[in-house]
C-alpha atoms as a PDB file:
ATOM      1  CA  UNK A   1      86.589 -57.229 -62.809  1.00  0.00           C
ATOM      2  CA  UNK A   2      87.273 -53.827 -64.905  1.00  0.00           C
ATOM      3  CA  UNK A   3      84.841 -52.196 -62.942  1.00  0.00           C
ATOM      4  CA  UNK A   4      86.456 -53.169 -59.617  1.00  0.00           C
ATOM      5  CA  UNK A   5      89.553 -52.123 -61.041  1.00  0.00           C
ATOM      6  CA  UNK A   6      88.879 -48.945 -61.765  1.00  0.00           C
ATOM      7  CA  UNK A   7      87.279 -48.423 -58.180  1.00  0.00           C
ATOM      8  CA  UNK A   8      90.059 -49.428 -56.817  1.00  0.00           C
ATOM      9  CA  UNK A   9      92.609 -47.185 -58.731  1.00  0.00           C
ATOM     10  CA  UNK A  10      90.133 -44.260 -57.670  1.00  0.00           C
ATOM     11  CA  UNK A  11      90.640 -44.721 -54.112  1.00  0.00           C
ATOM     12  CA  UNK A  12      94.115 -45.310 -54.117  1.00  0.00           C
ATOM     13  CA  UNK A  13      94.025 -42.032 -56.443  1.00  0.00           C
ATOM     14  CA  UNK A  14      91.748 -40.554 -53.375  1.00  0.00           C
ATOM     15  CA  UNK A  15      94.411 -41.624 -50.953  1.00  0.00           C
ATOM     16  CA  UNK A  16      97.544 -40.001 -52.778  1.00  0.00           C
ATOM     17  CA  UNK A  17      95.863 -36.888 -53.077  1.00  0.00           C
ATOM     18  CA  UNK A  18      95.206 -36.853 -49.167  1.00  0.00           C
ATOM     19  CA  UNK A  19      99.097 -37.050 -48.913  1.00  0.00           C
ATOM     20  CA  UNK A  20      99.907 -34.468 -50.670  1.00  0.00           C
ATOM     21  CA  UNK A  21      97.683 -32.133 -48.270  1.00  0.00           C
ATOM     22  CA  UNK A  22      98.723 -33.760 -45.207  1.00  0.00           C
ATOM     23  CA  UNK A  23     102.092 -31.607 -44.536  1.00  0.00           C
ATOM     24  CA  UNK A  24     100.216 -28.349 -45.082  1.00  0.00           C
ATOM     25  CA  UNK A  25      97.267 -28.989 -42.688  1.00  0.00           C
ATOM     26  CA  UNK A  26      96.456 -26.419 -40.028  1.00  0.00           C
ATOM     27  CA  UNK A  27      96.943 -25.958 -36.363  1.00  0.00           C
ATOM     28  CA  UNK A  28      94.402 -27.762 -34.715  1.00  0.00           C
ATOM     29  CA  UNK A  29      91.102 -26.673 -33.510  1.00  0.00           C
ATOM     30  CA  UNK A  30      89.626 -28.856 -31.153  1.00  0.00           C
ATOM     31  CA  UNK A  31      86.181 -27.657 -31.423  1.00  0.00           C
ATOM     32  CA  UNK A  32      85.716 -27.701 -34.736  1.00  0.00           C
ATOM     33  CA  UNK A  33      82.915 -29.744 -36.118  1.00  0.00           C
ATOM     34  CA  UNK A  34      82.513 -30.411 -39.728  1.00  0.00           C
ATOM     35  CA  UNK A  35      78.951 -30.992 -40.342  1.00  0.00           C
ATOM     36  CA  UNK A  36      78.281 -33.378 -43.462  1.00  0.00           C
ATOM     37  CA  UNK A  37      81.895 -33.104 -44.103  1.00  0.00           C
ATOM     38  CA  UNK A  38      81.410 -35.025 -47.507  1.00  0.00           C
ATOM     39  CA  UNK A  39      79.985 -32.793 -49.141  1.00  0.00           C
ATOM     40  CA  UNK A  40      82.961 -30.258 -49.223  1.00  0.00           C
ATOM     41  CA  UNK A  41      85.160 -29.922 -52.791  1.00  0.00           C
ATOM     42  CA  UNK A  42      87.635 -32.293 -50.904  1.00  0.00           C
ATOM     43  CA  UNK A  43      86.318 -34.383 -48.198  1.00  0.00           C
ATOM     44  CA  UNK A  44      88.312 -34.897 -44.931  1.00  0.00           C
ATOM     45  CA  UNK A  45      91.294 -33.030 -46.408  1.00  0.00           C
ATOM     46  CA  UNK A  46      89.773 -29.505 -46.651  1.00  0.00           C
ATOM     47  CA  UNK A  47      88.677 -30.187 -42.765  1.00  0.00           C
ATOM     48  CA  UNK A  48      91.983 -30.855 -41.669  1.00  0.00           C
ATOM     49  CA  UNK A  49      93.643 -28.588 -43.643  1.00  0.00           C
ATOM     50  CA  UNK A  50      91.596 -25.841 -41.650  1.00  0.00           C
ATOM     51  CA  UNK A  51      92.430 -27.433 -38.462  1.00  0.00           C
ATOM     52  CA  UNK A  52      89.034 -29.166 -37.699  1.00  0.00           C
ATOM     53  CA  UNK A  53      89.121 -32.360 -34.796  1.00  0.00           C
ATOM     54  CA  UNK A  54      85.993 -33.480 -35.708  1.00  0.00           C
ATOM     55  CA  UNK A  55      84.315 -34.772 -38.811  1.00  0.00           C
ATOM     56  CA  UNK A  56      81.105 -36.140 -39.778  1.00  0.00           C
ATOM     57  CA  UNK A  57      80.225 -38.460 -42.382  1.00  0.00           C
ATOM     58  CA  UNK A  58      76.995 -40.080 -43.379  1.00  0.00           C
ATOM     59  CA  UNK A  59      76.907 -43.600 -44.402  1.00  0.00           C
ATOM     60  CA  UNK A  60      74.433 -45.864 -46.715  1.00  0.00           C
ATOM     61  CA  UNK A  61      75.014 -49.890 -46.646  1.00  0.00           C
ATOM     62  CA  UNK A  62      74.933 -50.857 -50.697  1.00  0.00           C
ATOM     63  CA  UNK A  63      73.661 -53.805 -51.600  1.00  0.00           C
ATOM     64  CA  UNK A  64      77.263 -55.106 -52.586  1.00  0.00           C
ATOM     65  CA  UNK A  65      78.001 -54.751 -48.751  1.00  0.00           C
ATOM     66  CA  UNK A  66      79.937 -51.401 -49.369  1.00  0.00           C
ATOM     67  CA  UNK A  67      79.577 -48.178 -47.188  1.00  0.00           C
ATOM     68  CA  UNK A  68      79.129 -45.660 -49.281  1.00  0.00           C
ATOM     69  CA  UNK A  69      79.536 -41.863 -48.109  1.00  0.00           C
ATOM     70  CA  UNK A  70      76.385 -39.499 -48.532  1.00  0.00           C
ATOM     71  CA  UNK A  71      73.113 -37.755 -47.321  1.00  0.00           C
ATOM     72  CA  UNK A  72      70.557 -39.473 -49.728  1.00  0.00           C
ATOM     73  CA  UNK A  73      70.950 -42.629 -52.401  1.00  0.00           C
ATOM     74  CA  UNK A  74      70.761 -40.554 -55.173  1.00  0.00           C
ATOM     75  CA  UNK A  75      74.433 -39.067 -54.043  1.00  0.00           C
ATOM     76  CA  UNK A  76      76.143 -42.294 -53.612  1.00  0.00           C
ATOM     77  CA  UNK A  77      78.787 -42.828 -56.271  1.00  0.00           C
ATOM     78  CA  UNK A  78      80.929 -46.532 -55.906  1.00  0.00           C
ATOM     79  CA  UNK A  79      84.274 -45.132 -55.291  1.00  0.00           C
ATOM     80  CA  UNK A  80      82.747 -42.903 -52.407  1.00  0.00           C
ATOM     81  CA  UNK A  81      83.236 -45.128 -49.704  1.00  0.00           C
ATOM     82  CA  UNK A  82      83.849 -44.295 -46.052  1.00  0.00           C
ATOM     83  CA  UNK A  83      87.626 -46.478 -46.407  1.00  0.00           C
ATOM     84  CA  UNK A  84      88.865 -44.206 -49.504  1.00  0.00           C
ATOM     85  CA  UNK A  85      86.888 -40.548 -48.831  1.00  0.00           C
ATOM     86  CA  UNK A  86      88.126 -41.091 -44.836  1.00  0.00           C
ATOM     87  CA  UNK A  87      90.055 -44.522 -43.098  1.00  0.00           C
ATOM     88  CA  UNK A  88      92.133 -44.681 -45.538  1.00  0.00           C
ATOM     89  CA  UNK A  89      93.251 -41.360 -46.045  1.00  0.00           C
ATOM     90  CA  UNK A  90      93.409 -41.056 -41.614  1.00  0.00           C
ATOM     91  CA  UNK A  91      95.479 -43.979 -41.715  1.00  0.00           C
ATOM     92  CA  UNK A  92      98.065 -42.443 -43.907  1.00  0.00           C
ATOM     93  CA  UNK A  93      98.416 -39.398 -41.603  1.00  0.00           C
ATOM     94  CA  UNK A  94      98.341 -41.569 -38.480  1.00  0.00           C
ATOM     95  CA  UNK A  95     101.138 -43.528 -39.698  1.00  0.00           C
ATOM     96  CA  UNK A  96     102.854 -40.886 -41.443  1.00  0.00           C
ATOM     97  CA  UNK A  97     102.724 -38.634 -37.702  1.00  0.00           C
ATOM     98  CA  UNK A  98     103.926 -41.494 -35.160  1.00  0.00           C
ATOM     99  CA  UNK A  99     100.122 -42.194 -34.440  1.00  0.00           C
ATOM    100  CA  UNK A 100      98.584 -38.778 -34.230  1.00  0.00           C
ATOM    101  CA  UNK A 101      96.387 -37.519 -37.196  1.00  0.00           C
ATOM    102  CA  UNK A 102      97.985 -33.910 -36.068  1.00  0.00           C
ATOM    103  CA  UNK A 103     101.759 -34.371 -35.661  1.00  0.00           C
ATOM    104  CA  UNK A 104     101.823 -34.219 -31.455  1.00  0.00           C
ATOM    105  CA  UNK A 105      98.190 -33.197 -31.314  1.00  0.00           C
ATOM    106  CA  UNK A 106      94.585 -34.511 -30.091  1.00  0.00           C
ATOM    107  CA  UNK A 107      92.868 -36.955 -31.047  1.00  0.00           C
ATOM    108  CA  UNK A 108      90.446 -36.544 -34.048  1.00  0.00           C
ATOM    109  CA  UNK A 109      86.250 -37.775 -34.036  1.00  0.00           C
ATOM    110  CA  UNK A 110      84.683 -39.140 -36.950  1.00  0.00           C
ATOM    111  CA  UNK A 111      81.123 -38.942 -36.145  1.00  0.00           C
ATOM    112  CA  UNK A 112      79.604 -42.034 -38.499  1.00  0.00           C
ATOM    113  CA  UNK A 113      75.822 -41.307 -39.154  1.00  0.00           C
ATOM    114  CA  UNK A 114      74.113 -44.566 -40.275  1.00  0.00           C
ATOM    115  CA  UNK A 115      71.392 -43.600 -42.896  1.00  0.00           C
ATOM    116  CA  UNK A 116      70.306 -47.289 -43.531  1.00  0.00           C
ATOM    117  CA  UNK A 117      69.054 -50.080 -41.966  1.00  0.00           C
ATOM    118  CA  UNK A 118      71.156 -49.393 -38.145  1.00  0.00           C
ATOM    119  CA  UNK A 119      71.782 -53.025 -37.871  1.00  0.00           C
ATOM    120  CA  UNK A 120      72.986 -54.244 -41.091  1.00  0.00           C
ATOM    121  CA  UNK A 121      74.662 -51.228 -41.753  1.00  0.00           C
ATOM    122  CA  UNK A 122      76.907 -51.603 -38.022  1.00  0.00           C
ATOM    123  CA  UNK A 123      77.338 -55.143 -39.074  1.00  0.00           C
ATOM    124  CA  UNK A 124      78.956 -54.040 -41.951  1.00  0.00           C
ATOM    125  CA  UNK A 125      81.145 -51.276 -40.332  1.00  0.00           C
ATOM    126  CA  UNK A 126      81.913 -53.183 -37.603  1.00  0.00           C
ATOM    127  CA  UNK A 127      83.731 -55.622 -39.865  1.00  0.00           C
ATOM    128  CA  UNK A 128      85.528 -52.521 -41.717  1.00  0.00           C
ATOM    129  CA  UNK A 129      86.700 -50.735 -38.368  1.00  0.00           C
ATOM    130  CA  UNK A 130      88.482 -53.974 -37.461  1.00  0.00           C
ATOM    131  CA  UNK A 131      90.588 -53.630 -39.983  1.00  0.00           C
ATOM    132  CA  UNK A 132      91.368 -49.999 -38.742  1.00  0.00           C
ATOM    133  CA  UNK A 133      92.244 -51.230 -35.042  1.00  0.00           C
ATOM    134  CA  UNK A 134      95.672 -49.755 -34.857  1.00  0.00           C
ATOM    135  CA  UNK A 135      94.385 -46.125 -35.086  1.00  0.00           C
ATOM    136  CA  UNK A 136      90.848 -46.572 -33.180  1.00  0.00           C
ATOM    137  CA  UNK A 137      89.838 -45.786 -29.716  1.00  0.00           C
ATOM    138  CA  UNK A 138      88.948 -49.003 -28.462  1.00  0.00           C
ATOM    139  CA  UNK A 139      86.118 -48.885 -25.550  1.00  0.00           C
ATOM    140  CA  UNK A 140      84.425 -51.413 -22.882  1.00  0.00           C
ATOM    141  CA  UNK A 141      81.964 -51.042 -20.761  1.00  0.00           C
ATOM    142  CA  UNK A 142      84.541 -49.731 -18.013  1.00  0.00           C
ATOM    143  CA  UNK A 143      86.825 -48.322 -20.115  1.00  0.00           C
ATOM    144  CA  UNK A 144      88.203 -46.097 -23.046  1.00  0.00           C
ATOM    145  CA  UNK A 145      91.776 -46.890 -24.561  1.00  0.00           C
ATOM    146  CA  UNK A 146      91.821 -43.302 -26.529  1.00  0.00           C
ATOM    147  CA  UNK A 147      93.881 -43.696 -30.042  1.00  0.00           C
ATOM    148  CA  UNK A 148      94.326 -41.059 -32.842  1.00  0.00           C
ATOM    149  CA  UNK A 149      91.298 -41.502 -34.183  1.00  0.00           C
ATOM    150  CA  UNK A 150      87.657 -42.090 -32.091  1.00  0.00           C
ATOM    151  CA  UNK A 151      84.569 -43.401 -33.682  1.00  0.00           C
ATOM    152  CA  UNK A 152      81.360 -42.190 -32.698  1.00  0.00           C
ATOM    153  CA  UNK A 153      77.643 -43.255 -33.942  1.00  0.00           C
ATOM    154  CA  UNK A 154      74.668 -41.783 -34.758  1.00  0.00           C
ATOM    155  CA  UNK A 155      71.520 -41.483 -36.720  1.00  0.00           C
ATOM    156  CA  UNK A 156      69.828 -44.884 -36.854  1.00  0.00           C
ATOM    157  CA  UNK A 157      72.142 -46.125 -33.947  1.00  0.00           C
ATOM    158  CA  UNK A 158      72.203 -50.013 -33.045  1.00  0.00           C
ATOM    159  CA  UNK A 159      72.492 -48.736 -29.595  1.00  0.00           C
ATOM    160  CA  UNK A 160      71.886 -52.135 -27.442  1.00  0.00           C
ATOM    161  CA  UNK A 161      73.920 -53.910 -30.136  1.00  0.00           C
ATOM    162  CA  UNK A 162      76.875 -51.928 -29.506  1.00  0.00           C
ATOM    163  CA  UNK A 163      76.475 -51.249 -25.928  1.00  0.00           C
ATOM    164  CA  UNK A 164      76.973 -55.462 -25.554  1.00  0.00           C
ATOM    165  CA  UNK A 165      79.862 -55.291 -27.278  1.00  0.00           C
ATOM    166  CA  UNK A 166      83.158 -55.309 -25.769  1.00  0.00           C
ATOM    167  CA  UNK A 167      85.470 -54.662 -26.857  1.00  0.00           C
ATOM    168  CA  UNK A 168      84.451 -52.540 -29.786  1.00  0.00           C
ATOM    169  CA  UNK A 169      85.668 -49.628 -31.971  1.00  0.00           C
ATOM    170  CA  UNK A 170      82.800 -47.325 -31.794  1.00  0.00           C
ATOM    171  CA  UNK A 171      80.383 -45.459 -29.134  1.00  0.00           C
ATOM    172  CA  UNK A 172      76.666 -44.307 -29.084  1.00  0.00           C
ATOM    173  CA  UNK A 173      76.332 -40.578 -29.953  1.00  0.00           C
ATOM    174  CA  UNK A 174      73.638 -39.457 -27.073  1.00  0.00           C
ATOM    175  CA  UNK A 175      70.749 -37.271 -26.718  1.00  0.00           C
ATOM    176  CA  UNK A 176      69.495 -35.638 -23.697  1.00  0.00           C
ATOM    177  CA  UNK A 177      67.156 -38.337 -22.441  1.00  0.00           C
ATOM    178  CA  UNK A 178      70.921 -39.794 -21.676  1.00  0.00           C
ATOM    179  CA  UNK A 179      71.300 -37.505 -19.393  1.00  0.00           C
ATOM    180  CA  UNK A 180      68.347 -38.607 -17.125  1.00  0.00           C
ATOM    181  CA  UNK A 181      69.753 -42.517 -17.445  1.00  0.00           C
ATOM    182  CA  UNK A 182      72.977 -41.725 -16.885  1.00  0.00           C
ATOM    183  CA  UNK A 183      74.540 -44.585 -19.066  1.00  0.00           C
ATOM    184  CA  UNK A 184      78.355 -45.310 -18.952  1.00  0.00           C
ATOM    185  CA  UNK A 185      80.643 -42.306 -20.525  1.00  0.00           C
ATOM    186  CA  UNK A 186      82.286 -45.321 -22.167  1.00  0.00           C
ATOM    187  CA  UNK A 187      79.066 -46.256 -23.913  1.00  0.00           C
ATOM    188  CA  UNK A 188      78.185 -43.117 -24.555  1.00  0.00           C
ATOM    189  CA  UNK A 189      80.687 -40.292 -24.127  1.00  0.00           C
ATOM    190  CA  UNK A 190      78.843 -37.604 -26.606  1.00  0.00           C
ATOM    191  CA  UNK A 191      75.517 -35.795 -26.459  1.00  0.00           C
ATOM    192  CA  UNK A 192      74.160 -34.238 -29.577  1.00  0.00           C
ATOM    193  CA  UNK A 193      70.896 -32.008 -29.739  1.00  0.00           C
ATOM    194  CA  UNK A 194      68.977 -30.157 -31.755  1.00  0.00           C
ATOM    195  CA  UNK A 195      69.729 -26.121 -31.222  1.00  0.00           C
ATOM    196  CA  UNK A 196      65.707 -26.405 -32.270  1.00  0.00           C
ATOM    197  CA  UNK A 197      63.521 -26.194 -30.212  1.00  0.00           C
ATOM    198  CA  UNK A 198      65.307 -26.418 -27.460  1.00  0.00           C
ATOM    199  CA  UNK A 199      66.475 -22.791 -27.538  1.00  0.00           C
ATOM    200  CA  UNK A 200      64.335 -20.437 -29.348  1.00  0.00           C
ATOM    201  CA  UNK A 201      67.009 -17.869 -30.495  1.00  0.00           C
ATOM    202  CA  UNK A 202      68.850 -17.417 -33.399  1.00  0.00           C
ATOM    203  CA  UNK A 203      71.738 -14.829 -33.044  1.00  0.00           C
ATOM    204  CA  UNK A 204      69.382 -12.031 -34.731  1.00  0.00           C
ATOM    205  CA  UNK A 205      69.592  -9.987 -31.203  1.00  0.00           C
ATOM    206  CA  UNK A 206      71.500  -9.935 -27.844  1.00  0.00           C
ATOM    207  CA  UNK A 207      70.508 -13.615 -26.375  1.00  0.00           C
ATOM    208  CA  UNK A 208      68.512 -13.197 -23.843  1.00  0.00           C
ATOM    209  CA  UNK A 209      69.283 -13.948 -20.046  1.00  0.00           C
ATOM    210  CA  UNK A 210      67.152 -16.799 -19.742  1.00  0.00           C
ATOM    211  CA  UNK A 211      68.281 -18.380 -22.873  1.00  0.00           C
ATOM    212  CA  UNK A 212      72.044 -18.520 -21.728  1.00  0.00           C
ATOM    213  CA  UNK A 213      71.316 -19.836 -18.611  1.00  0.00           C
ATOM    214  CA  UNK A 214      70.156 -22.725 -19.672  1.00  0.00           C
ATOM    215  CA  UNK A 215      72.317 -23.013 -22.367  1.00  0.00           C
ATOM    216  CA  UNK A 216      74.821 -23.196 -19.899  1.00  0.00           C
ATOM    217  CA  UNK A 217      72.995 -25.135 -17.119  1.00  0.00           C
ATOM    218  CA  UNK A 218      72.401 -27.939 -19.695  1.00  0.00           C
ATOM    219  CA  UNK A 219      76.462 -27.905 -20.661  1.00  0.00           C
ATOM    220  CA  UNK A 220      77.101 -27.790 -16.894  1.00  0.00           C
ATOM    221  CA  UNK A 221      74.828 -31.213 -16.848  1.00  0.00           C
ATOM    222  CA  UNK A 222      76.810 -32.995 -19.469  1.00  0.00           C
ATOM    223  CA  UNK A 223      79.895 -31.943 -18.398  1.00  0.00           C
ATOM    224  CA  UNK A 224      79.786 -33.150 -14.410  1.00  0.00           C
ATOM    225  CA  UNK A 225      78.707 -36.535 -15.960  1.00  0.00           C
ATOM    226  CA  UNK A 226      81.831 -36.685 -17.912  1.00  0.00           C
ATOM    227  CA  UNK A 227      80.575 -36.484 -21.639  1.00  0.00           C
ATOM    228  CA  UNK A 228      80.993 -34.222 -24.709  1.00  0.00           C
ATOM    229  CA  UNK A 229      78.308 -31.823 -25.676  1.00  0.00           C
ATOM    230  CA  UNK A 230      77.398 -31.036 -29.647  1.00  0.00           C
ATOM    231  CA  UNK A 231      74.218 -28.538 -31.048  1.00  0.00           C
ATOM    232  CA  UNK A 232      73.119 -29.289 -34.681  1.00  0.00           C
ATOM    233  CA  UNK A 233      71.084 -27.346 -36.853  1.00  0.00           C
ATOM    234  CA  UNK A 234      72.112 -24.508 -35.010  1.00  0.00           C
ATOM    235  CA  UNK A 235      72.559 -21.340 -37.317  1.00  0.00           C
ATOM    236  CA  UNK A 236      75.999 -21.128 -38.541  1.00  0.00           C
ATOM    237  CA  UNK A 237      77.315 -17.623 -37.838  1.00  0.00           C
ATOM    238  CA  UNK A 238      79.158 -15.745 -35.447  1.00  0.00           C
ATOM    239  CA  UNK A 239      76.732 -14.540 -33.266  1.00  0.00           C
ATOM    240  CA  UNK A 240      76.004 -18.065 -32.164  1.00  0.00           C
ATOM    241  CA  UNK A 241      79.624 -19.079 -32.057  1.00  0.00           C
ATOM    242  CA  UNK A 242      80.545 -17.020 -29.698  1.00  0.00           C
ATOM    243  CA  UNK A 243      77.657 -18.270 -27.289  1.00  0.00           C
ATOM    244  CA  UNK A 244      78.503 -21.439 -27.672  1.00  0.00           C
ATOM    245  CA  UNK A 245      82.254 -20.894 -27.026  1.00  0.00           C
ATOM    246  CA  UNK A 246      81.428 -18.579 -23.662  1.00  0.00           C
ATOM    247  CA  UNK A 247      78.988 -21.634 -22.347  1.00  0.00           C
ATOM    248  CA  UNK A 248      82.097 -24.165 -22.811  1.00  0.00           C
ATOM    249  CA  UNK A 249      80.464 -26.509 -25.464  1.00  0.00           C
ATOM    250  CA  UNK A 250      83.071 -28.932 -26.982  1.00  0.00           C
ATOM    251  CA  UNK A 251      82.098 -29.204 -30.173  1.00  0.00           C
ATOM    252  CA  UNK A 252      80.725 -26.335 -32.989  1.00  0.00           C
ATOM    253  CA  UNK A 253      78.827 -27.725 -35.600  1.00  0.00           C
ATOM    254  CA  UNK A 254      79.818 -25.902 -39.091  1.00  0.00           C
ATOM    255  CA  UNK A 255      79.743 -25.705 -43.158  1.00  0.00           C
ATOM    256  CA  UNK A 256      82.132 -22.738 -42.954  1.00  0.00           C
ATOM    257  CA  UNK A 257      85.620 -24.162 -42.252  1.00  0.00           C
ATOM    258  CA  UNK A 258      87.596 -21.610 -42.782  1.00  0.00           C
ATOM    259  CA  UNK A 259      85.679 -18.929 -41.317  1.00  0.00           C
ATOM    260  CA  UNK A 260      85.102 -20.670 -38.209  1.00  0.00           C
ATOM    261  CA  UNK A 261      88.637 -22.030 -37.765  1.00  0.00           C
ATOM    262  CA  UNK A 262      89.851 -18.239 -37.817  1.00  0.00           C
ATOM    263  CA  UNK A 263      86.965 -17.739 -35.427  1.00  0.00           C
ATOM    264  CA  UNK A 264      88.171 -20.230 -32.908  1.00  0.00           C
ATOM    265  CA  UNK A 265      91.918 -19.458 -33.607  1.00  0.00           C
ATOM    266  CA  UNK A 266      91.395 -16.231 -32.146  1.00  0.00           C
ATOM    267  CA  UNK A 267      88.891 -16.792 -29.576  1.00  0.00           C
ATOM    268  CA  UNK A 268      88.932 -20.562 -27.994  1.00  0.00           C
ATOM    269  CA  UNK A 269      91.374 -19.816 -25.183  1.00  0.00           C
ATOM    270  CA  UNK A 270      91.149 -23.729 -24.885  1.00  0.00           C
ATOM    271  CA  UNK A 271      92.295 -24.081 -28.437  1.00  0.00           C
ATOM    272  CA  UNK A 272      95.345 -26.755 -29.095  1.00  0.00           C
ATOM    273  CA  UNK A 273      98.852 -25.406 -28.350  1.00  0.00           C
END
């Protein structure tokens, strides 16, 4: 019961400290990615504070049924869950902004990547993002009731499990084979791929012509079919930035917050008013 206890008061503790960083959060930047968000000094808070929409946070199921938040076991720690390091704390803000994580601004993504088992571990979520219902985008098969916050999945991803669902609080992070199958945007309204090998440059020179045409020839794909588009494991710099922002891809992956917030700031001409 003492252990519990003190879990509990570290959350809460977790929560209160997202408060007091929630009035001096950033502008927003909607395509602003933060790639195994966790594993900044202050997670969620030092994303938002830079202005990021999008967050990503890797989840292991515990064998007491908790989520905890973190790339391998040996990281997990008991108060880490995904309610106190992120629900919880985007709850407050929600509530505390009349519904909006950013007070009059978009909508933010938590991207959830499932590092266990896929089904137990979406069983388990499932039952948690009920309880977060007031703040979630809520999806069918037909159709997406956008709220302030939008859950997407990935990594070991349930994906005909959650497709039968409806309603449901979460949707299928894609890959380019979805692009061939076509499956409802509703389903599926995010494609993520690897930068590698699917475009053998690196920022170290001019990109070449070729590269950038199908760079944007394969955002042109996912855009006409009404879905998000998302590189990982892209290098993190400038030089790539800037390509990505010129072929109109929605969302940068990053570990540099700050730097790319300033980057987008003064470049994304699509940036949030």
């Amino acid at each position: 019961m003492r252990r519990n206890t003190v879990h509990f008061a570290i959350a809460c503790a977790l929560v209160l400290g997202y408060a007091a960083y929630a009035e001096s959060a950033a502008k927003p930047v909607e395509r602003a990615h933060a790639h195994n968000d966790y594993q900044h000094e202050h997670p969620l808070i030092d994303a938002l504070n830079a202005g990021f929409c999008s967050v990503e946070a890797d989840i292991h199921l515990a064998a007491n049924g908790a989520l905890l938040v973190g790339h391998d076991a040996k990281d997990l720690k008991p108060e880490r869950t995904l309610q106190a390091l992120y629900l919880d704390p985007l709850r407050v803000r929600t509530r505390a902004n009349g519904g909006k994580v950013y007070p009059n601004g978009p909508g933010v993504m938590l991207l959830i990547d499932l590092k266990s088992d896929g089904e137990k571990t979406y069983a388990a979520l499932r039952e948690v993002l009920e309880n977060y219902a007031d703040m979630l985008t809520e999806f069918t098969p037909d159709s997406t009731k956008p709220q302030a916050v939008t859950v997407i999945i990935t990594g070991n991803t349930p994906r005909e499990t959650i497709a039968a669902e409806s309603p449901r609080f979460a949707a299928i992070d894609g890959r380019k084979n979805d692009l061939e199958s076509n499956p409802s945007v509703h389903t599926v309204p995010l494609v993520s791929e690897a930068w590698r090998p699917l475009f053998e440059w690196y920022g170290k020179e001019n990109m070449p012509a070729e590269v950038r045409k199908k760079l944007k020839d394969f955002v042109e794909k996912v855009h006409v079919q009404g879905r998000r588009v998302r590189f990982y494991a892209a290098p993190d710099h400038p030089d790539i930035w800037k390509e990505l922002l010129t072929a109109d891809v929605d969302l940068i992956n990053t570990d540099k917050l700050e730097e790319l917030s300033a980057f987008l700031a003064k470049n994304d001409k699509k940036n949030a008013k």
